[in-house]
Structure formats: structure tokens, C-alpha cells
Protein backbone atom coordinates (compact mmCIF):
# COMPACT_ATOMS: atom_id res chain seq x y z
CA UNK A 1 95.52 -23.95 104.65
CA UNK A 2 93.71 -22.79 101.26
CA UNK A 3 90.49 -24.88 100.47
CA UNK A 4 90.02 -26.69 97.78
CA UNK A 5 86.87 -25.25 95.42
CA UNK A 6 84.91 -27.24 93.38
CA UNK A 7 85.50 -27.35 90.15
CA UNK A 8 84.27 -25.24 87.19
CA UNK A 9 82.12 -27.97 85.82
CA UNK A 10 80.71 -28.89 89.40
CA UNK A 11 79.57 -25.45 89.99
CA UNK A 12 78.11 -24.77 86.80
CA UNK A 13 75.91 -27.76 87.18
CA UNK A 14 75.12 -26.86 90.80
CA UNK A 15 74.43 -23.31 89.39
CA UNK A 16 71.94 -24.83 86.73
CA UNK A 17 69.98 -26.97 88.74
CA UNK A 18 69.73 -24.02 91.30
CA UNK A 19 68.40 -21.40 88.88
CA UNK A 20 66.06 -24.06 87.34
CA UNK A 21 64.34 -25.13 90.83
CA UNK A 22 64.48 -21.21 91.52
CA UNK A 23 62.38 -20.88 87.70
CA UNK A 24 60.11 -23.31 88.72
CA UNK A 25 58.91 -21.73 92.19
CA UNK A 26 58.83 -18.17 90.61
CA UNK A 27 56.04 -19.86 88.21
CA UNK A 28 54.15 -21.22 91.06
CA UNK A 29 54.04 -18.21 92.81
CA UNK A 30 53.18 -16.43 89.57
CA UNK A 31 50.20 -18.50 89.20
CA UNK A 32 48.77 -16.61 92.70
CA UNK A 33 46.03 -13.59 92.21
CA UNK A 34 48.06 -10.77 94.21
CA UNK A 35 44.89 -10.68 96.52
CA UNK A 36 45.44 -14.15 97.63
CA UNK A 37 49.02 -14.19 98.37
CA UNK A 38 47.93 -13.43 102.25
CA UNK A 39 45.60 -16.72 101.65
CA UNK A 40 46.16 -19.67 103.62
CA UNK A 41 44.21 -22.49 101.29
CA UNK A 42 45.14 -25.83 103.66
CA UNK A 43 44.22 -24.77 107.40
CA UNK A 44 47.07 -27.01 108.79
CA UNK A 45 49.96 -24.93 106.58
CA UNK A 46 51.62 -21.49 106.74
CA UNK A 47 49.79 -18.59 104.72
CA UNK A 48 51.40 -18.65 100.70
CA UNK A 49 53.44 -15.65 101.94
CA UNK A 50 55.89 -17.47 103.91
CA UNK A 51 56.81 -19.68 101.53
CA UNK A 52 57.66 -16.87 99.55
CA UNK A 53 60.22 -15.78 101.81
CA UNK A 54 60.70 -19.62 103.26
CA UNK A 55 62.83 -20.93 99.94
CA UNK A 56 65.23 -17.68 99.81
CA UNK A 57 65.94 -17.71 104.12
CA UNK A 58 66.51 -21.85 103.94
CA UNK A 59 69.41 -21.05 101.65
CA UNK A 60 70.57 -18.38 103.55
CA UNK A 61 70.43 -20.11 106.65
CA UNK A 62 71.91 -23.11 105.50
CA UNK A 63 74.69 -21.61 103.40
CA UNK A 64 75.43 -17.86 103.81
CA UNK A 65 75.11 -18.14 107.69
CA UNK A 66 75.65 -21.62 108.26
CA UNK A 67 78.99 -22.03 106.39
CA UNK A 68 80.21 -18.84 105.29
CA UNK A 69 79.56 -16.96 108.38
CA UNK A 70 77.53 -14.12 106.56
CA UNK A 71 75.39 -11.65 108.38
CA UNK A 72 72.42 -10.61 106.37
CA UNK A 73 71.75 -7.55 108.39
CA UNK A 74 68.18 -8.66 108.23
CA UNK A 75 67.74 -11.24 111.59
CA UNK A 76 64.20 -10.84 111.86
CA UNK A 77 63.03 -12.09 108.51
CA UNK A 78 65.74 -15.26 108.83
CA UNK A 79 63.95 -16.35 111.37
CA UNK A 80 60.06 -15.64 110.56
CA UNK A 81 60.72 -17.45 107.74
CA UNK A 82 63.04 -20.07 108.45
CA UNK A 83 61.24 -22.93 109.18
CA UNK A 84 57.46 -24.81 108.31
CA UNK A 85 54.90 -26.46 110.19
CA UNK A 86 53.61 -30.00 110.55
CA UNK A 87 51.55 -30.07 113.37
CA UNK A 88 50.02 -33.31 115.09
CA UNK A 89 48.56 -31.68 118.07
CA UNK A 90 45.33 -31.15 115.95
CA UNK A 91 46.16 -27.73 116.87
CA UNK A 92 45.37 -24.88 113.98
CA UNK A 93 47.62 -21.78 112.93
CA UNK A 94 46.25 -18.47 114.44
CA UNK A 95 48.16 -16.01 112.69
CA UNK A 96 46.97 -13.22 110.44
CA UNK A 97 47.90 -11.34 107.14
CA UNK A 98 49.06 -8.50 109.08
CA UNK A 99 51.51 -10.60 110.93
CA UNK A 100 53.37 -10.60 107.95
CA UNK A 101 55.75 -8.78 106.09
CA UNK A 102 54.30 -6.90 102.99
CA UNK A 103 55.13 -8.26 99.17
CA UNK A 104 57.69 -5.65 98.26
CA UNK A 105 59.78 -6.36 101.53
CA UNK A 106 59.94 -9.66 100.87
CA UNK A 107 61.11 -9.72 96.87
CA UNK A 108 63.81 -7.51 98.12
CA UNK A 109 64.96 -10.01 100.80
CA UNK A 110 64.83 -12.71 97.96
CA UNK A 111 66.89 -10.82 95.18
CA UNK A 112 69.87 -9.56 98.04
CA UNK A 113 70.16 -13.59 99.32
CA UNK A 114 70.11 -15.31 95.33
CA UNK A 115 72.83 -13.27 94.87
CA UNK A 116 74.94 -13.81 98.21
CA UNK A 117 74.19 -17.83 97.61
CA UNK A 118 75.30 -17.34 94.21
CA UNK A 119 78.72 -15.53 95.24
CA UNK A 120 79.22 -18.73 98.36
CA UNK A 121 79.09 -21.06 95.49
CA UNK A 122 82.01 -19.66 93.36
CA UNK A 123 83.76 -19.58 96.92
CA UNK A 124 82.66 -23.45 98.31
CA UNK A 125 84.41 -26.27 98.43
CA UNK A 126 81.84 -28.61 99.07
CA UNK A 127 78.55 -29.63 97.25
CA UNK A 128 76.55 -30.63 100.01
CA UNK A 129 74.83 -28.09 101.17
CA UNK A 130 74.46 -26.89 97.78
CA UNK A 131 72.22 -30.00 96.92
CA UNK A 132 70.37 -29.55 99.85
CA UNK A 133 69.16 -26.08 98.78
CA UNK A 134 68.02 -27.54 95.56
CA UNK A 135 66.34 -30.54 96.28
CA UNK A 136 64.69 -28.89 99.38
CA UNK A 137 63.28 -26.12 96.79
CA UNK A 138 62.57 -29.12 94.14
CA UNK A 139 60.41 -30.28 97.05
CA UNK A 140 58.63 -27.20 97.82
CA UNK A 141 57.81 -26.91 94.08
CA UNK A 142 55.39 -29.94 94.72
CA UNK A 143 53.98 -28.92 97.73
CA UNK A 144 53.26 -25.75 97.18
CA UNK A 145 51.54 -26.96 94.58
CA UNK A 146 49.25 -29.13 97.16
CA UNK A 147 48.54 -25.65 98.33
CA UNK A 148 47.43 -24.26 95.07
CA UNK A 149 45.59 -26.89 94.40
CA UNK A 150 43.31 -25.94 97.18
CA UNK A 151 43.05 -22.27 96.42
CA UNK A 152 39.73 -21.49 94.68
CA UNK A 153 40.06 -21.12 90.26
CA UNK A 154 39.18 -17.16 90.60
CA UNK A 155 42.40 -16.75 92.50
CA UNK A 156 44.96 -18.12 90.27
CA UNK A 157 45.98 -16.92 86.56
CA UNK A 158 44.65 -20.19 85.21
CA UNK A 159 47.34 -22.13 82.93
CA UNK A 160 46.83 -24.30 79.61
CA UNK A 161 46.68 -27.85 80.87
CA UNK A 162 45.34 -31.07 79.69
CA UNK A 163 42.85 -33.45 80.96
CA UNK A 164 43.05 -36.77 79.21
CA UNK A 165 39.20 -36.79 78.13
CA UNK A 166 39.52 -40.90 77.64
CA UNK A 167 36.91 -42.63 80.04
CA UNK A 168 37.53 -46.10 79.93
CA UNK A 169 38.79 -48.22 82.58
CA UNK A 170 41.71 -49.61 83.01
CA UNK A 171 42.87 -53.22 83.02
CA UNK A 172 42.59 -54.43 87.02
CA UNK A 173 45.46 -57.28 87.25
CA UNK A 174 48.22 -58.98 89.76
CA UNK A 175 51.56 -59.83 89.29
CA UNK A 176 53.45 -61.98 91.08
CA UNK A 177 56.73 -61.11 92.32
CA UNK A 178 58.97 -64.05 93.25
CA UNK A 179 60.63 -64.05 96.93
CA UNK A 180 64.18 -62.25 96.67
CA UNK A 181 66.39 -59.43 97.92
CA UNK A 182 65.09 -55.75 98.11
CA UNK A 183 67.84 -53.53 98.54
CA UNK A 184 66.85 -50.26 100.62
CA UNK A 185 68.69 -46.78 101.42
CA UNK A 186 72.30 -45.84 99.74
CA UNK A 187 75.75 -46.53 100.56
CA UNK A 188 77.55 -44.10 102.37
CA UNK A 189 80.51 -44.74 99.93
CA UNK A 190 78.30 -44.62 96.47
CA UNK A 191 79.85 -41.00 95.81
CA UNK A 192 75.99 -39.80 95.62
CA UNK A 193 74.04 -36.96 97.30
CA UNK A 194 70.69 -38.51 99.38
CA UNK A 195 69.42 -37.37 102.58
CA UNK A 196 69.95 -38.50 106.21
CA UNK A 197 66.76 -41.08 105.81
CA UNK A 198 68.42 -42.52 102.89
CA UNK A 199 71.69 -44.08 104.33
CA UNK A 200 72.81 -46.86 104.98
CA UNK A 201 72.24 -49.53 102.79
CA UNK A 202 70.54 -52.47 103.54
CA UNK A 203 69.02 -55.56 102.21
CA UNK A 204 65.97 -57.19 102.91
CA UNK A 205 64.74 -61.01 102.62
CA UNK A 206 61.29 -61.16 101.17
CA UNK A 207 58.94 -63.96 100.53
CA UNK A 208 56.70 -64.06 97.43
CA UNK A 209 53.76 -61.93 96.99
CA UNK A 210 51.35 -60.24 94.68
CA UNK A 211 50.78 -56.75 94.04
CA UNK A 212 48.89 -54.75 91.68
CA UNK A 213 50.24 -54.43 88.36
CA UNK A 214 48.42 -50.56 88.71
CA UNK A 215 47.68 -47.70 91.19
CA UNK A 216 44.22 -47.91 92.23
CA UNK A 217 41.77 -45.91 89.98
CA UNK A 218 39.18 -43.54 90.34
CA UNK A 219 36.91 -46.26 88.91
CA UNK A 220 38.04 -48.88 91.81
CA UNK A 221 37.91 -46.51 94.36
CA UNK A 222 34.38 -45.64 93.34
CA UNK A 223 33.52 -49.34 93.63
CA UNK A 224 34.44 -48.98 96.96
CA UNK A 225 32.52 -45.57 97.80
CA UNK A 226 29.39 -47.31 96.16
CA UNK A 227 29.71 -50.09 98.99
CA UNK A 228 29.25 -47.51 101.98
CA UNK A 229 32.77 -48.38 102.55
CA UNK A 230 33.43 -44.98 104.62
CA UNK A 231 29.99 -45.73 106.64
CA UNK A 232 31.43 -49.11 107.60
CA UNK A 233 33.38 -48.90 111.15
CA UNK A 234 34.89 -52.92 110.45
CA UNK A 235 37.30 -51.25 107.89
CA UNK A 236 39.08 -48.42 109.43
CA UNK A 237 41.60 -48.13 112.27
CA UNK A 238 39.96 -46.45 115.51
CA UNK A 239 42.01 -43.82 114.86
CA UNK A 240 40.95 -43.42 111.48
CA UNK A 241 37.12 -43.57 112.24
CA UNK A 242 37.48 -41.12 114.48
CA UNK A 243 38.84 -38.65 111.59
CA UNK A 244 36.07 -39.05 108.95
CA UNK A 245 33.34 -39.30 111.74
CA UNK A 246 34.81 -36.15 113.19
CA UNK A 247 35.25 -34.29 110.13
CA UNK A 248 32.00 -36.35 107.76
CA UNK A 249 34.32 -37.36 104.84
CA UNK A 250 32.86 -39.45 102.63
CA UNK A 251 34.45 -39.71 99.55
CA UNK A 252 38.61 -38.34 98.54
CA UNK A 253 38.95 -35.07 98.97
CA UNK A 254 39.54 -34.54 95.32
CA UNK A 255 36.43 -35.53 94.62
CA UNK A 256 32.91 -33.50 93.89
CA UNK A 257 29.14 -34.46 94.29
CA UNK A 258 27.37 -33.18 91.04
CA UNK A 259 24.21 -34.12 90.42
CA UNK A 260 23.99 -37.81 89.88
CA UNK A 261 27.97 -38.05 89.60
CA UNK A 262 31.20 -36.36 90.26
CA UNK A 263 33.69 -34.48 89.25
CA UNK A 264 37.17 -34.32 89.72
CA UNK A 265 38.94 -31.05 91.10
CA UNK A 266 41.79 -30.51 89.43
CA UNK A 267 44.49 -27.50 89.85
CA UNK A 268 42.51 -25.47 87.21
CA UNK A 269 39.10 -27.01 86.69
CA UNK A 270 36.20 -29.65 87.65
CA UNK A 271 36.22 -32.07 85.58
CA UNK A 272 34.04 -35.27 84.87
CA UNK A 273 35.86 -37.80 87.40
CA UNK A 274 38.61 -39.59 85.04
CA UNK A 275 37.93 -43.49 85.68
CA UNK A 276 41.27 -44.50 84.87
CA UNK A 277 43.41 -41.94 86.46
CA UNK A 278 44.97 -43.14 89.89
CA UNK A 279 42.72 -41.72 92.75
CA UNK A 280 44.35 -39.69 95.85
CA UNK A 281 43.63 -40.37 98.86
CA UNK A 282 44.94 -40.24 102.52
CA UNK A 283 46.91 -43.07 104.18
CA UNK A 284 43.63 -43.84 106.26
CA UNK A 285 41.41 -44.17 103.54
CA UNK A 286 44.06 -46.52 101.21
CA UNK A 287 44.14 -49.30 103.94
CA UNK A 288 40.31 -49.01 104.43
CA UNK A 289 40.32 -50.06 100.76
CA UNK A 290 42.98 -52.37 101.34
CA UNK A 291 40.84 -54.03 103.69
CA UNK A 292 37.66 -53.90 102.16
CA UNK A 293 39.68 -55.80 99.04
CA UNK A 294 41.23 -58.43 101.60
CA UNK A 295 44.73 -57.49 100.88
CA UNK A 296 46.63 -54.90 102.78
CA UNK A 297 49.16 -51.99 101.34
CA UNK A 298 52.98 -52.97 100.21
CA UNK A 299 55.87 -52.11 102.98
CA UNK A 300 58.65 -50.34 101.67
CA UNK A 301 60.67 -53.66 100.91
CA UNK A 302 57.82 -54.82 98.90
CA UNK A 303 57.31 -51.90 97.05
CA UNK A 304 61.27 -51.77 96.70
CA UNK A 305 61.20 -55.33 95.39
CA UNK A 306 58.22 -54.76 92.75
CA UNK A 307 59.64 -51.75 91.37
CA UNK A 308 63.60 -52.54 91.28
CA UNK A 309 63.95 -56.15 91.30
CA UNK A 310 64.47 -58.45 88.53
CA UNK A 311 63.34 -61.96 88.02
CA UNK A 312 67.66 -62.80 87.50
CA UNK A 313 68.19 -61.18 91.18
CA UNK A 314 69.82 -57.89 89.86
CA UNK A 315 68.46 -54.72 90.88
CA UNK A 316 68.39 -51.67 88.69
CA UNK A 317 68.09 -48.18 89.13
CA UNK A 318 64.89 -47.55 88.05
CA UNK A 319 62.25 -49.22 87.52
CA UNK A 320 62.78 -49.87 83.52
CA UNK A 321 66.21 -49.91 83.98
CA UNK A 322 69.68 -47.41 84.74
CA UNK A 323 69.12 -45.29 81.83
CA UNK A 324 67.92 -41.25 83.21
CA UNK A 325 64.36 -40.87 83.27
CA UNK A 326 63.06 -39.36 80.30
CA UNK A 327 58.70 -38.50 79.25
CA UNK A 328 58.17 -41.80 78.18
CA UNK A 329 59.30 -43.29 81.40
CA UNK A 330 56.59 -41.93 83.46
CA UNK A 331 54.26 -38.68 84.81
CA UNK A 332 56.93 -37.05 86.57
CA UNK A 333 59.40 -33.76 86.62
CA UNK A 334 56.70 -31.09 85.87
CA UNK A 335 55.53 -32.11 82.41
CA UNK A 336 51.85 -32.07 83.22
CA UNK A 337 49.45 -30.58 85.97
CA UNK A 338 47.17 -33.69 85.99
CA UNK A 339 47.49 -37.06 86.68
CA UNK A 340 47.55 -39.83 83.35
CA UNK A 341 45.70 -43.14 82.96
CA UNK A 342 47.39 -45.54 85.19
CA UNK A 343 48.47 -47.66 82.08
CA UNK A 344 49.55 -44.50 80.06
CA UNK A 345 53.26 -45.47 80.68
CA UNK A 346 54.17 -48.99 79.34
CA UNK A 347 57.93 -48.30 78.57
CA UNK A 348 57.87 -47.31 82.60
CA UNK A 349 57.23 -50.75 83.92
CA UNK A 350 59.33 -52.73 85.94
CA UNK A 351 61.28 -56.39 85.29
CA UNK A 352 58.36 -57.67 86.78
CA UNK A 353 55.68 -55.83 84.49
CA UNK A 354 54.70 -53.59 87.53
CA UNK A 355 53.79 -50.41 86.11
CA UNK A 356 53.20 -46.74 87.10
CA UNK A 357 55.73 -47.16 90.09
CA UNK A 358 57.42 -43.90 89.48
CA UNK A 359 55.54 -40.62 88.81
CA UNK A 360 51.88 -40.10 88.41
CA UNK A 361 51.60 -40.22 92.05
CA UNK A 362 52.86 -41.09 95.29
CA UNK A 363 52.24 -44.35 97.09
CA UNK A 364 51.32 -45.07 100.37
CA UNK A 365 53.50 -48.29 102.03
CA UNK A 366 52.26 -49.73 105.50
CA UNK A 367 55.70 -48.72 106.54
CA UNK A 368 55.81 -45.87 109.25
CA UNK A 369 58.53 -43.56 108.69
CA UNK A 370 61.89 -45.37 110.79
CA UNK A 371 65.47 -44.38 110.44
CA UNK A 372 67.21 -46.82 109.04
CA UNK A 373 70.32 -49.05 110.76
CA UNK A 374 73.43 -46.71 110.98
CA UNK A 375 71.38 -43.28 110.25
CA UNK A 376 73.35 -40.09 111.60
CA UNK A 377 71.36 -37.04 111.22
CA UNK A 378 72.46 -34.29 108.85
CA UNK A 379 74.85 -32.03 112.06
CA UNK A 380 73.88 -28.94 109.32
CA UNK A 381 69.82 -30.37 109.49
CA UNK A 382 69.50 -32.57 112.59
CA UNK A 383 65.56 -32.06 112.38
CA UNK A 384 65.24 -33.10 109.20
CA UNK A 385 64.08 -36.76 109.67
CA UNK A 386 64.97 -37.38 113.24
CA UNK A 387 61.96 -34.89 114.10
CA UNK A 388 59.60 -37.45 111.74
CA UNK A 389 60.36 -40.38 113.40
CA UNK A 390 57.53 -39.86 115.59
CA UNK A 391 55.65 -43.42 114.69
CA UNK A 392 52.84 -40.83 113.25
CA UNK A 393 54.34 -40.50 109.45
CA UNK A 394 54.10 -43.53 107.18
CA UNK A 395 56.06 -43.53 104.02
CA UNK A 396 55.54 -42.64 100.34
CA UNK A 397 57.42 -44.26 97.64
CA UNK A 398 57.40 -43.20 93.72
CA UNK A 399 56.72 -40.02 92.79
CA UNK A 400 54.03 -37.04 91.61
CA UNK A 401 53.54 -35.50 87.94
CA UNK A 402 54.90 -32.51 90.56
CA UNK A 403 58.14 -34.01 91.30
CA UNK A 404 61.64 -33.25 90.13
CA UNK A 405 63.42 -35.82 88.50
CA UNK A 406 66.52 -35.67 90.81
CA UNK A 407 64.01 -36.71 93.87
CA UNK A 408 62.99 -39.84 91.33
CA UNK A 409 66.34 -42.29 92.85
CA UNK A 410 65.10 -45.61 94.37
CA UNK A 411 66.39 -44.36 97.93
CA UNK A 412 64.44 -41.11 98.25
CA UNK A 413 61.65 -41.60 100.91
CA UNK A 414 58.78 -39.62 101.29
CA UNK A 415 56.67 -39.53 104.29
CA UNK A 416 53.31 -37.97 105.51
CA UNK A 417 50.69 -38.21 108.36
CA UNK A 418 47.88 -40.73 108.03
CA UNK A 419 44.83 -38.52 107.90
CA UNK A 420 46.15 -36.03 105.19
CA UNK A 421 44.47 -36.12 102.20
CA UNK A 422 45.48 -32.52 100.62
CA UNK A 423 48.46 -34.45 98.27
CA UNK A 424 48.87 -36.24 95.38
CA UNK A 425 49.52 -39.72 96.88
CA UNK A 426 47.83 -43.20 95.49
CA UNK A 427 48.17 -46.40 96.41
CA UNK A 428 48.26 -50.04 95.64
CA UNK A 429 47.73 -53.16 97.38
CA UNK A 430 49.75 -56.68 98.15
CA UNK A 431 48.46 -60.40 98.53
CA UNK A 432 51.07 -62.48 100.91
């Protein structure tokens, strides 16, 4: 029996988000001194090279191989660089540059599997897989942009960018959110692509609560640096004690002593620290602050009720509404390299007047990364979340200036260990 394949307008849409998540990881990789390619900026994370090679053998696994049946003749490179790391042992990456394949070998690999993905696509008769490939290369757009981040300024072709030079402070304030329904996940019959994580819908009962009406700013956090809050044991888990006494972090890792002050590193360029941009942090060091405040860090219903709720009992899309996110919604979808002021983004708040809950950052939730009721793992990707569910990932809601705006849907979930503080993730906090 002939299959069905998609139709014209499907595919074309498929094809454009493809070659446009393909655009933006040629421009991150661009960005890379060819002397630092072999580099490996964040000790816990492959070398740059092999995500080089990583985003071109995950669609050939997954679609060529996987569904087609395609041999690429080249075994050895599908499976160096099929899949990444996120250790939890505490143990390191040994490998060196020569363990790797050179440059030349690798571009060659890339163009020969674009254009076999390319030819499955006029042949498929299912999307699926086909937004897999992009969103899983919309993701590696952001983080390997962590990674650049972390590379030193000589070794990147340094990029116009701005830095919004304002240094006041913004407005600290609470808003109260009423008790109500938060709806979480998607419906397996919504018609919609989401991950494994994502399904099924469900709803949760919440009671009131407050919740800041912004991310946390540099200028808070600093409040909290000032105290001695990372010399004082009371506010950190044991777990998380042990990580800044082991490794002497005192202050986010994005920021710099300098002189009397500090600067702020951004992907580019110190600057002086921004007050009223949000401030990253790990997981560990937003519920030290949490605590230090007296309040404690939103779950995932709470977060889903503050930024989707209304005050009528609706929910919406987004959080100002169902109408596609567009620049003055929000810091998001690879407009800007650097964060904004927390309150840059009015026409972005919620039905509650909670604002800054999409883009601009991540943001941690006290909610460790579960499946949800009735999750069946992707048969294609059975590792993707199942191998997370460890009770060692917490989850991040919202989104980066570095994220794609297909990843911005109220049921995407992010998720990351406690004590890494390499990403752009904030945080806010809840009374109850």
C-alpha cells in the first residue's frame, strides 16, 4: 500500500524552519576562531567539534537511518557523534583534540546528510520526526551558545551587540494571584507537535499566592551577595554547601570582581554589572536567595498559573494572550545577545500583571523534573526524558533571549541539574 506524503504546503514549511535552525547554528559556529574549534570552554561538555558533527548525525540517525533505512556508508562518524553528555557522576571528559575527526572531514559529512534529509522529506509521510530535528537543533542553538559564552573574547569573531547602558533599578513588587486551575502538559488529541515530557494534559488545584511581578535582578541579587549570603551554611541545602565550599563560589558565575565593583561577562564583553537586568544563577544559588528572602521558588503549577491564568478562569496561550509572539512580547527568538531590563517588556505581561515570564531568561521552579500522568516515551527517542527523570534535574520554565520561538508554547519544559550555573536561567520567588 502507497503512503500518503505530506503535503506541498507541509513540507515547505518543514523545509523552512529546517534551513532556518540550520542558518542559525552555521552562525554560531562561525562566530568560533578556527584555533578554538578543538576547545572545550565548559569542562562538563563535549569539545565545540562534536557539536559540529552532533546536529547533522541526530538527523541522520533519526531520519535517514531510523525511518528510511539509509546507509550512510560512514558508521563510524554516526556514532562518535550521535549522542551528548550530562554527567552526574562528578566525573570529567578525558578526551583530546586528536580524538577527533579533522574540520574538513566533518563539513563533508554535514553537506552529504542536509541533502539526504532534504530528499526523506519530499519522500515522508509523517512530520514527526521532522519536528524533532528542528526543535532539537533550535535547542542546540541556545546551548551552544552557553558554550560560547564561556570561550575567552580573543577566540571568537566578536559580533555588534547591545548592552542596554541604563543603570537604574527596577521596580521590586508582588502580585497576587488568586487560587484557580493551572493547566499543565498538552493533549494528546490537540493536533500539535510537543515532546514526550509534554503530554498528557492535566490540571492542577492551586491555592492563592504571591509571586514576583519580576525576575530577580542583578541589583537584588547583589543585596544578597553584600549579606555574606554564600558564607552562610543556614541557607543552602547540604548538598548545595558542599558545591560552593568545594569549588569557593562566591558570587554568579557571570559575574566579575573589578576593583571596588563588578562587571558583567557577557558573550562579547565585560561590562559594568547591569542592575536591572535579571541575574543567572544556578538552581542552588536561586533557593539560597529564596531563603534568605523568606519565600521559596514557584513549582511548575505556580509558575503555570502566574503566567497563563486569568483572573475570569480562562487560560491563554501565552502569557499576553493567543496571538504569535512577536519583539514586543518579550527577549526571545535570537533578537539580542544580552539580556534586557526586567521591566523592558510591558506588552509581555500576563492577566495577572506578571511580567518577563517568557524570554529574557529561564526560570528555575522547585519542581524536579517528573514525567507526567500517562507519559509514553518517544519509541524513536526513548532516552529523551525518561533518562532525566533521575530526581537530580529540576525544571525551567520561560525562555532565553537564545531561544526559538517554536520552543516558547506553555507546555515546553526545560530542565537542568542544580549546581549548573554555565546558562542563562533566572529566577523568581513565591509567598504561600
Amino acid at each position: 500500500m502507497a503512503r500518503t506524503l505530506l503535503d506541498a504546503q507541509l513540507r515547505w514549511q518543514l523545509l523552512s524552519h529546517l534551513r532556518n535552525a540550520r542558518m542559525l547554528t552555521d552562525d554560531l559556529f562561525r562566530l568560533v576562531q578556527p584555533d578554538a574549534l578543538y576547545d572545550r570552554p565548559i569542562s562538563e561538555r563535549h569539545r565545540i567539534v562534536f557539536y559540529l558533527g552532533h546536529l547533522e548525525a541526530f538527523d541522520w540517525n533519526l531520519i535517514c537511518a531510523h525511518s528510511f533505512g539509509m546507509d550512510s556508508g560512514q558508521k563510524k562518524l554516526d556514532r562518535l557523534f550521535a549522542f551528548g553528555i550530562d554527567p552526574t557522576s562528578g566525573d570529567l571528559p578525558d578526551d583530546q583534540p586528536d580524538d577527533w575527526p579533522r574540520e574538513p572531514e566533518i563539513r563533508q559529512y554535514n553537506s552529504k546528510i542536509r541533502a539526504s534529509v532534504d530528499r526523506c522529506l519530499d519522500h515522508a509521510s509523517g512530520d514527526q520526526l521532522f519536528w524533532v530535528a528542528i526543535e532539537h537543533r533550535l535547542m542546540h542553538a541556545e546551548t551552544l551558545t552557553y558554550m560560547l559564552h564561556w570561550l575567552p573574547f580573543s577566540k571568537k569573531r566578536v559580533e555588534r551587540f547591545l548592552v542596554d547602558a541604563d543603570t537604574r533599578r527596577a521596580a521590586a513588587r508582588q502580585v497576587e494571584i488568586p487560587a484557580g486551575i493551572a493547566t499543565l502538559g498538552i493533549s494528546r488529541n490537540a493536533g500539535r507537535f510537543g515532546w514526550d515530557n509534554e503530554f498528557n494534559a492535566h490540571h492542577v488545584d492551586l491555592p492563592a499566592f504571591s509571586i514576583d511581578m519580576h525576575k530577580v535582578t542583578n541589583a537584588e541579587y547583589l543585596e544578597f551577595v553584600s549579606a555574606g549570603g554564600y558564607q552562610e551554611r543556614s541557607l543552602w541545602s547540604e548538598a548545595g554547601w558542599e558545591w560552593i565550599a568545594k569549588n569557593r563560589i562566591q558570587h554568579p558565575k557571570f559575574w566579575v570582581a573589578r576593583g571596588d565593583g563588578w562587571v558583567c561577562r557577557t558573550m562579547f564583553a565585560d561590562v559594568p554589572l547591569p542592575l536591572a537586568w535579571p541575574v543567572y544563577v544556578s538552581h542552588a544559588e536561586a533557593e539560597a536567595y529564596a531563603r534568605w528572602k523568606g519565600k521559596s521558588l514557584p513549582t511548575e503549577a505556580q509558575f503555570h498559573r502566574a503566567a497563563f491564568g486569568t483572573p475570569t478562569g480562562s487560560e491563554r496561550l501565552y502569557p499576553w494572550g493567543n496571538a504569535d509572539p512577536e519583539r514586543q512580547h518579550g527577549n526571545f527568538d535570537f533578537y539580542r545577545w544580552n539580556p534586557t531590563r526586567v521591566d523592558a517588556h510591558p506588552a509581555g505581561q500576563s492577566a495577572f500583571g506578571v511580567a518577563g515570564l517568557v524570554g529574557n531568561g529561564w526560570e528555575w521552579t522547585s519542581t524536579k523534573f517528573r514525567p507526567f500522568p500517562g507519559f509514553e516515551a518517544f519509541p524513536f527517542y526513548p532516552g529523551y526524558s525518561a533518562n532525566f527523570f533521575d530526581g537530580e534535574h529540576y525544571v525551567m520554565k520561560g525562555a532565553s533571549a537564545r531561544t526559538g520561538s517554536l520552543l516558547l508554547r506553555r507546555s515546553f519544559r526545560n530542565w537542568f541539574q542544580p549546581f549548573y550555573p554555565n546558562i542563562y536561567a533566572g529566577f523568581r520567588c513565591v509567598e504561600n
